[in-house]
Protein backbone atom coordinates (compact mmCIF):
# COMPACT_ATOMS: atom_id res chain seq x y z
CA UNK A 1 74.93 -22.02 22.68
CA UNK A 2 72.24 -24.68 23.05
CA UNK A 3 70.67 -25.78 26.21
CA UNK A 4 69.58 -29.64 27.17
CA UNK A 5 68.02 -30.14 30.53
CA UNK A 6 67.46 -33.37 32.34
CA UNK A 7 66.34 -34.31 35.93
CA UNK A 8 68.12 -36.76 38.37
CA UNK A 9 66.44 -36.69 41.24
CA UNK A 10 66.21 -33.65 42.72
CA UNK A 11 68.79 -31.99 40.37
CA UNK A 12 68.08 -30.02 37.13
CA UNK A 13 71.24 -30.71 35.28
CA UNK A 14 71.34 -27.77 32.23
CA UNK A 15 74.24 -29.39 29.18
CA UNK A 16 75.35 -26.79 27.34
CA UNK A 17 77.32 -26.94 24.16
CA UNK A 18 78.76 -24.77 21.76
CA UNK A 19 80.58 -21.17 22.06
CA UNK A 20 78.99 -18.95 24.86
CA UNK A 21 79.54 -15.55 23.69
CA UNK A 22 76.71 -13.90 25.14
CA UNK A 23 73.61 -12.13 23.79
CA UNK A 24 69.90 -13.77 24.13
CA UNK A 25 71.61 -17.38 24.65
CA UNK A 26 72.43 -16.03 28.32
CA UNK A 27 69.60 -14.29 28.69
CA UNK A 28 67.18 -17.75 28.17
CA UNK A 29 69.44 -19.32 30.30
CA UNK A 30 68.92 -17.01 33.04
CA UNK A 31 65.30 -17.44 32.37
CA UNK A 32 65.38 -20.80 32.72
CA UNK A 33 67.25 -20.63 36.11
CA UNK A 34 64.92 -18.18 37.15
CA UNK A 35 61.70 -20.48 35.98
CA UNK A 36 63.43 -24.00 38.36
CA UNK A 37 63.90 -21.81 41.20
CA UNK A 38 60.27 -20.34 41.25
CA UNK A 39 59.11 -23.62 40.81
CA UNK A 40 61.23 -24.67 43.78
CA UNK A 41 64.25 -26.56 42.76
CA UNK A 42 67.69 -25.65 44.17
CA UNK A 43 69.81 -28.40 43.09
CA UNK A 44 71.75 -27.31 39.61
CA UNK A 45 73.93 -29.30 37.63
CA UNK A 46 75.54 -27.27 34.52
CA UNK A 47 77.16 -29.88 32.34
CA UNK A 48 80.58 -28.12 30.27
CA UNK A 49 81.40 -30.66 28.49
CA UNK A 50 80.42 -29.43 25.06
CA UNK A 51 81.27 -25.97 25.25
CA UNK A 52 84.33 -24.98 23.75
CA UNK A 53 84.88 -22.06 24.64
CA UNK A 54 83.66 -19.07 26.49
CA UNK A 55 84.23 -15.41 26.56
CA UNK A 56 83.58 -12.82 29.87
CA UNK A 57 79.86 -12.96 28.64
CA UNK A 58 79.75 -16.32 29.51
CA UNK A 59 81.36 -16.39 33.08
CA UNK A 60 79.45 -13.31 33.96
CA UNK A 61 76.14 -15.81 32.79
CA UNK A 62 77.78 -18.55 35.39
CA UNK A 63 78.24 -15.84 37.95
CA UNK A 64 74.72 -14.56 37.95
CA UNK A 65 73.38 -18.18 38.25
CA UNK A 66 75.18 -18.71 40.95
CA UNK A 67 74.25 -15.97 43.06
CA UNK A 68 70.56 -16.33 41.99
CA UNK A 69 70.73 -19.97 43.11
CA UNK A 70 72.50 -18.95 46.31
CA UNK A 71 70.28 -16.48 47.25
CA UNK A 72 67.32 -19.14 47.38
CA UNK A 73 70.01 -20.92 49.62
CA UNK A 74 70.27 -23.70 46.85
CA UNK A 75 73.31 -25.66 45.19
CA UNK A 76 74.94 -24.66 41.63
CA UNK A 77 77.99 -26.85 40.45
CA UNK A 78 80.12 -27.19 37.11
CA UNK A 79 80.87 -30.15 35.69
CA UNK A 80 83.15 -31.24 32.76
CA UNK A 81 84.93 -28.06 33.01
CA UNK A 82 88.16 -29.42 30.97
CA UNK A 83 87.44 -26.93 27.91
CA UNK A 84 87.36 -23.87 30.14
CA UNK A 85 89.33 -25.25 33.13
CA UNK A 86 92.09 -22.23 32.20
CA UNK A 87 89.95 -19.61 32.10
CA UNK A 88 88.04 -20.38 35.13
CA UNK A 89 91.74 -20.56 36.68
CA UNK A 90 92.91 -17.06 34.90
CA UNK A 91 89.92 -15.11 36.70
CA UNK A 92 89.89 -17.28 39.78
CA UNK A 93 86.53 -19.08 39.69
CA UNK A 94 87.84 -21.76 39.86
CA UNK A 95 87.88 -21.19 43.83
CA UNK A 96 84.13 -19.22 43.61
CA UNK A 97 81.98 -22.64 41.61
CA UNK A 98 82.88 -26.48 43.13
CA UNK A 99 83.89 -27.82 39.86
CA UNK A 100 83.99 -31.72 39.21
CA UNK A 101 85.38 -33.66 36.26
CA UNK A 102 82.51 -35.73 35.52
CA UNK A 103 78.83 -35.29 35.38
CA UNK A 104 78.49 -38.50 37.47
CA UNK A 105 80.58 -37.18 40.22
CA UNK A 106 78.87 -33.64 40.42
CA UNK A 107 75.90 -35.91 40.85
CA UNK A 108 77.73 -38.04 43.47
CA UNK A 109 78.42 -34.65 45.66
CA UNK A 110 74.70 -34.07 46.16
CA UNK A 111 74.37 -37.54 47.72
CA UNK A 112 77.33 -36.96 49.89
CA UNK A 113 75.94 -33.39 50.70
CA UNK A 114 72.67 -35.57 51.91
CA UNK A 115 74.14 -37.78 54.47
């Protein structure tokens, strides 16, 4: 797994592609979760699109960033799920993240959240 981040705003958006299988690629990227919200942002982006696949490892890696970036009352949402969209449905977290189909409208739901 490989990790691109990028600002909009007030929104870290983290890409990810490749296989998440676990191991030290979910350990950095709880790291790096850890690292925006001590330096204050709560706004989180993680762009799906290039990861093809994803094992319990993985979802457990989701999980954990989610309830880190809840617990600092911020915002964590998927977007381009299509590659793992049956998984997330098999174990139902599909109902736990807001998931969007494009990275431009998981942006589009923080400015909506705003108003």
């Amino acid at each position: 797994m490989r990790m691109k981040e990028s600002m909009h705003d007030d929104i870290v958006i983290i890409s990810l592609s490749g296989k998440i299988l676990g191991g030290d690629e979910t350990l950095r990227f709880r790291e790096k979760i850890q690292g925006y919200l001590a330096a204050g942002k709560r706004h989180f982006i993680i762009d799906l699109e290039q990861v093809p696949f994803t094992n319990s490892s993985g979802l457990g890696m989701l999980v954990a960033a989610l309830t880190s970036v809840r617990r600092e009352e911020g915002r964590i949402v998927l977007a381009n799920i299509t590659n793992i969209q049956a998984l997330l449905a098999m174990t139902y977290l599909h109902k736990v993240f807001e998931c969007y189909d494009s990275l431009e409208e998981a942006i589009e739901s923080f400015a909506v959240r705003a108003e």
